[in-house]
C-alpha atoms as a PDB file:
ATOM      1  CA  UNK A   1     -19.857 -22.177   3.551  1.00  0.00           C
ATOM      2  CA  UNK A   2     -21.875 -24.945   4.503  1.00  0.00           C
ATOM      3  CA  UNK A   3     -23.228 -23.379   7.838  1.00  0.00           C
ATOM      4  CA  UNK A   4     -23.987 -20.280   6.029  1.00  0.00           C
ATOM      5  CA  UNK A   5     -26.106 -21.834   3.739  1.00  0.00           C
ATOM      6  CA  UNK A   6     -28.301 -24.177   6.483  1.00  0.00           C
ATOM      7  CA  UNK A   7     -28.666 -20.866   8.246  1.00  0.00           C
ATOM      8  CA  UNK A   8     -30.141 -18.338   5.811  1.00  0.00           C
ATOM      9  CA  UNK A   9     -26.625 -15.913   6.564  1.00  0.00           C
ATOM     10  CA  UNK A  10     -26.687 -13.398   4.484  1.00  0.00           C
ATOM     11  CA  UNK A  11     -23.803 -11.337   3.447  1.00  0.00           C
ATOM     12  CA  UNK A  12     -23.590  -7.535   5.099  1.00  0.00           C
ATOM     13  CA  UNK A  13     -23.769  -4.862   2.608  1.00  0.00           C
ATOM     14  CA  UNK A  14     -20.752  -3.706   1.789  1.00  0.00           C
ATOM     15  CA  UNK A  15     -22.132  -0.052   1.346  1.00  0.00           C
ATOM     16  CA  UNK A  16     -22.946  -0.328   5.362  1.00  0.00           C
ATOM     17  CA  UNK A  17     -19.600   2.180   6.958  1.00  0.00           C
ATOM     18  CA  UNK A  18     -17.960   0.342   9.713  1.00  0.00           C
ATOM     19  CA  UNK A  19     -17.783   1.660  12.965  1.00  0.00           C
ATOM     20  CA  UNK A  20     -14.802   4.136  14.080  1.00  0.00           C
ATOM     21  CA  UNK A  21     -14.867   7.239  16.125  1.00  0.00           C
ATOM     22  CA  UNK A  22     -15.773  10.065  14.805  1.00  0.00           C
ATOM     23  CA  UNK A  23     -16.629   8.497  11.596  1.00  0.00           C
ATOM     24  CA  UNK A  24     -12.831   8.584  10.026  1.00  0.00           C
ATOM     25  CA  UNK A  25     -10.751   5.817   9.773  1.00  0.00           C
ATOM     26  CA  UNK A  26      -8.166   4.189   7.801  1.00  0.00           C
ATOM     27  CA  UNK A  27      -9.925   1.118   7.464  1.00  0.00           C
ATOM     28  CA  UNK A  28     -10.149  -0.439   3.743  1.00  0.00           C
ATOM     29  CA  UNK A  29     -13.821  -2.105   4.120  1.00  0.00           C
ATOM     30  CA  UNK A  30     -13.506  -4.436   0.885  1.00  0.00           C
ATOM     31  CA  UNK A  31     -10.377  -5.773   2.569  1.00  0.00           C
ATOM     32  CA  UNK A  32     -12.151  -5.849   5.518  1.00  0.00           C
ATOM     33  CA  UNK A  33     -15.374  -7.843   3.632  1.00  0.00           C
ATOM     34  CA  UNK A  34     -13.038  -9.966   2.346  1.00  0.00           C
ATOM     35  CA  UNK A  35     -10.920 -11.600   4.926  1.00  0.00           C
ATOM     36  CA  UNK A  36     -13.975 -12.184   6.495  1.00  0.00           C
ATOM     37  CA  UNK A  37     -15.369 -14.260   3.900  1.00  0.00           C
ATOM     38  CA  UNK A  38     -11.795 -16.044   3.174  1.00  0.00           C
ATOM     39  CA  UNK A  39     -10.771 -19.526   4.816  1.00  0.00           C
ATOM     40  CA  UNK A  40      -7.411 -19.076   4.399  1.00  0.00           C
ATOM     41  CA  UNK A  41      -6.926 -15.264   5.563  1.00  0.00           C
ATOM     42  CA  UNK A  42      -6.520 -13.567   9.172  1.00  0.00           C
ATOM     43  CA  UNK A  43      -8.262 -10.167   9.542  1.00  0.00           C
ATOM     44  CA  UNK A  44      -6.194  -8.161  11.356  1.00  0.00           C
ATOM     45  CA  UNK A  45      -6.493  -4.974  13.102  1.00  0.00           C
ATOM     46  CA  UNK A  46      -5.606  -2.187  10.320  1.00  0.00           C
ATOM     47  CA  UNK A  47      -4.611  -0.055  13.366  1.00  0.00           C
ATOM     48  CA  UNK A  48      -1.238   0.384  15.304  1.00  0.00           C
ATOM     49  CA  UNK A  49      -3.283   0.336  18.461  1.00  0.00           C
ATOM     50  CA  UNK A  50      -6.698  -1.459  18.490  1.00  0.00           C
ATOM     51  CA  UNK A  51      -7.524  -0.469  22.703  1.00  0.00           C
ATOM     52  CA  UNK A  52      -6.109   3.056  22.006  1.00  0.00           C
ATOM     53  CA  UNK A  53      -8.846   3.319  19.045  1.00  0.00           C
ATOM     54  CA  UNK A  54     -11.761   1.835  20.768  1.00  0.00           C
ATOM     55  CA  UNK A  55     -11.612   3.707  23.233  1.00  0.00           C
ATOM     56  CA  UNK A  56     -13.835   6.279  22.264  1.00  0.00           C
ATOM     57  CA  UNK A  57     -16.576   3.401  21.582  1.00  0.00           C
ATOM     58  CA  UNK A  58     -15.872   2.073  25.200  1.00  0.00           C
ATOM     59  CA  UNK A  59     -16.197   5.953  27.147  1.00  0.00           C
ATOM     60  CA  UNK A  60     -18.925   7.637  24.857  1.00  0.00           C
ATOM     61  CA  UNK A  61     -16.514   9.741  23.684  1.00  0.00           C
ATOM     62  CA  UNK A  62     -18.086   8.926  20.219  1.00  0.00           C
ATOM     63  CA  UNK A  63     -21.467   8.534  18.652  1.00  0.00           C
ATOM     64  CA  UNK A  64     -21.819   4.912  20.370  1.00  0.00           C
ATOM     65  CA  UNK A  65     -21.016   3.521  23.272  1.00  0.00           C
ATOM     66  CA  UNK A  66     -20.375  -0.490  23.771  1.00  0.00           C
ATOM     67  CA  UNK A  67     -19.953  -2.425  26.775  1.00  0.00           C
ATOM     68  CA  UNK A  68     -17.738  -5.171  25.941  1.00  0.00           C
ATOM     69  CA  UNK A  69     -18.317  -8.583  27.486  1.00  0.00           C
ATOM     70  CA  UNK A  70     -15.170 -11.192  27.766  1.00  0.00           C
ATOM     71  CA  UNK A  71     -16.388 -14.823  27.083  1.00  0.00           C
ATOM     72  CA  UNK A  72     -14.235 -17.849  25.704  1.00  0.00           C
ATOM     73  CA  UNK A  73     -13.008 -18.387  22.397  1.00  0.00           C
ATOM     74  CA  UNK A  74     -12.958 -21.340  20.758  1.00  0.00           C
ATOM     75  CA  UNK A  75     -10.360 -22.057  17.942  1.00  0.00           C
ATOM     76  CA  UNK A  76     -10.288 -24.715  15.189  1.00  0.00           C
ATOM     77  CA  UNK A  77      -7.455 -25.266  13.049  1.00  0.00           C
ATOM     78  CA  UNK A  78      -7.425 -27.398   9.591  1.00  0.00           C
ATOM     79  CA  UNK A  79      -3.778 -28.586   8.636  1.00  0.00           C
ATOM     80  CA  UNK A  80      -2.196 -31.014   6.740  1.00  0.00           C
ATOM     81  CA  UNK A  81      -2.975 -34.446   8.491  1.00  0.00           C
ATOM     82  CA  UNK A  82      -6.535 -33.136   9.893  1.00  0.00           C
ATOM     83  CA  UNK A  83      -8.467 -30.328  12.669  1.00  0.00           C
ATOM     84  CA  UNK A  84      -7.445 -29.140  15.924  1.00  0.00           C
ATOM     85  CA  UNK A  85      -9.776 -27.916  18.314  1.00  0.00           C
ATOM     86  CA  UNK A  86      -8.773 -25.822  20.971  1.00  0.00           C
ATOM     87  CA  UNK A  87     -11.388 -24.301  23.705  1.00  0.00           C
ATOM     88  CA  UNK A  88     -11.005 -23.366  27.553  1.00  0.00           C
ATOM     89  CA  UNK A  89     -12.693 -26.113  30.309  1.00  0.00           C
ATOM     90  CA  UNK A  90     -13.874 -23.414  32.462  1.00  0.00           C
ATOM     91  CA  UNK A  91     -17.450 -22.124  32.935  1.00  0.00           C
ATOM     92  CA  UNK A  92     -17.701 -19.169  34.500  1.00  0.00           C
ATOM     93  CA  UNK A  93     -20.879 -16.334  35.999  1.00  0.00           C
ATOM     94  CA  UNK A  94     -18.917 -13.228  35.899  1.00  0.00           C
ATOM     95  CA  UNK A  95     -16.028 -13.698  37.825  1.00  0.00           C
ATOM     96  CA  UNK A  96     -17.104 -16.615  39.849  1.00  0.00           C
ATOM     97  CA  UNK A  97     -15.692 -19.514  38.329  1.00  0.00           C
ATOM     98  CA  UNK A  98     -19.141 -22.062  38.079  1.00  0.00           C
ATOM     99  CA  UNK A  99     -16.687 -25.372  37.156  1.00  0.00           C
ATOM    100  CA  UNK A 100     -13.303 -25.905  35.654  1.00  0.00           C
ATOM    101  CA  UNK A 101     -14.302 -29.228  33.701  1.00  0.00           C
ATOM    102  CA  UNK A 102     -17.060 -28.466  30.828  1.00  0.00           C
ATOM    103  CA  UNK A 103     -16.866 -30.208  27.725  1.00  0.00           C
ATOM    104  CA  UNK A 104     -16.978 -27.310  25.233  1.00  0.00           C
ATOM    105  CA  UNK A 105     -15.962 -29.917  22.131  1.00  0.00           C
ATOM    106  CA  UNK A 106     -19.060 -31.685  21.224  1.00  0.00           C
ATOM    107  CA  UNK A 107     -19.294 -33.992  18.780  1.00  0.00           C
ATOM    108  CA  UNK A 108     -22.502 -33.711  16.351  1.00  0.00           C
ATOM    109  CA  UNK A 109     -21.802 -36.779  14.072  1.00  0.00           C
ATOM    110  CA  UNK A 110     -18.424 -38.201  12.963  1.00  0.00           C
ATOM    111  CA  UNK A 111     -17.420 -35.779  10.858  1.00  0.00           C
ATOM    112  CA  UNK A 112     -18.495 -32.483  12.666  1.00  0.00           C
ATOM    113  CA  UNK A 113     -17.913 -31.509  16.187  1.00  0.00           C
ATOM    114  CA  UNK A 114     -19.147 -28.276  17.372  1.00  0.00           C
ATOM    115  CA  UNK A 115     -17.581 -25.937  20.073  1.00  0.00           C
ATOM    116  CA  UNK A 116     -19.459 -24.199  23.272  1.00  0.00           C
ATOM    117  CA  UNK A 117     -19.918 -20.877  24.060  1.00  0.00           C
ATOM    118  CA  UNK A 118     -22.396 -18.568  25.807  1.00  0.00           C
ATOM    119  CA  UNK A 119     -25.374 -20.010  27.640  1.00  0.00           C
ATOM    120  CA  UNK A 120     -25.089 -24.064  28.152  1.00  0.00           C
ATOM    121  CA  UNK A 121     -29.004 -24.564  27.336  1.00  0.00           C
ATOM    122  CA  UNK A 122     -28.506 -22.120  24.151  1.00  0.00           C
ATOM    123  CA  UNK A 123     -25.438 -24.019  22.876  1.00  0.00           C
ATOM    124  CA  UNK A 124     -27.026 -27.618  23.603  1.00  0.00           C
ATOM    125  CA  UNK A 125     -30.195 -26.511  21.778  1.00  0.00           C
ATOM    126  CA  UNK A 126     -28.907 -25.052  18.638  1.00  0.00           C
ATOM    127  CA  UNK A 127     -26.064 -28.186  18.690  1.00  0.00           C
ATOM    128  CA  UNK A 128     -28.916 -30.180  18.539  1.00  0.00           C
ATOM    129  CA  UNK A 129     -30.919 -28.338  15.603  1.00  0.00           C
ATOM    130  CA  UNK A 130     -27.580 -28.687  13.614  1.00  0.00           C
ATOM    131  CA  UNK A 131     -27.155 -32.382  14.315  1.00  0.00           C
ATOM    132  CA  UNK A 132     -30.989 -32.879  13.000  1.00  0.00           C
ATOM    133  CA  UNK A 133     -29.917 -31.123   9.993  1.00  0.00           C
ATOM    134  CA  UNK A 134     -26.813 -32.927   8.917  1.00  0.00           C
ATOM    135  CA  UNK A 135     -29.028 -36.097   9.269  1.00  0.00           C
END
């Protein structure tokens, strides 16, 4: 992927075990690997219940605990006659609701747009550093 490549990403090791409570799962890591490196492939949960098994991450019940934060998602969709884009408009601190008009679509040159998420300065910065390099 083009991304990949103007960012030095490097590929995990496959040898590396995934996470799962315990240490047992019935998770197929090649599969896994995979989908992740596939355009045209969803990774799925490979579990009936994905809340029911984090759980233990999310209680210390396990060997590691994890605080998960909620943020927005940003989608993009190739098809047929071009992209879609999809993202949310609002910006929030929390659960205070900062502004419900932010332009998360941003468009780096003709070709490329890039979507927001996380810290405004930290998205405008790095937005920037991948305009400069498709120049």
């Amino acid at each position: 992927m083009a991304l990949e490549s103007v960012c030095n990403f490097q590929a995990p090791n496959p040898r590396i075990g995934l996470l799962r409570p315990g240490g047992k799962g019935d998770v197929d890591e090649s599969d896994v690997l995979n989908n992740l490196w596939s355009l045209d492939k969803f990774s799925i949960p490979a579990v009936t219940d994905p809340a029911e098994f984090l759980k233990p991450f999310t209680t210390g019940e396990g060997n590691v605990k994890i605080e998960f934060d909620h943020g927005t998602t940003t989608l993009a969709f190739k098809f047929q006659h071009g992209v879609i884009v999809a993202v949310d408009s609002r910006a929030t601190a929390g659960s205070y609701i900062a502004s419900q008009t932010v332009k998360k679509v941003i468009e780096i040159n003709p070709y490329l747009l890039g979507t927001m998420a996380g810290g405004a300065a930290d998205c405008s910065f790095w937005e920037r550093v991948l305009a400069e390099q498709c120049r």
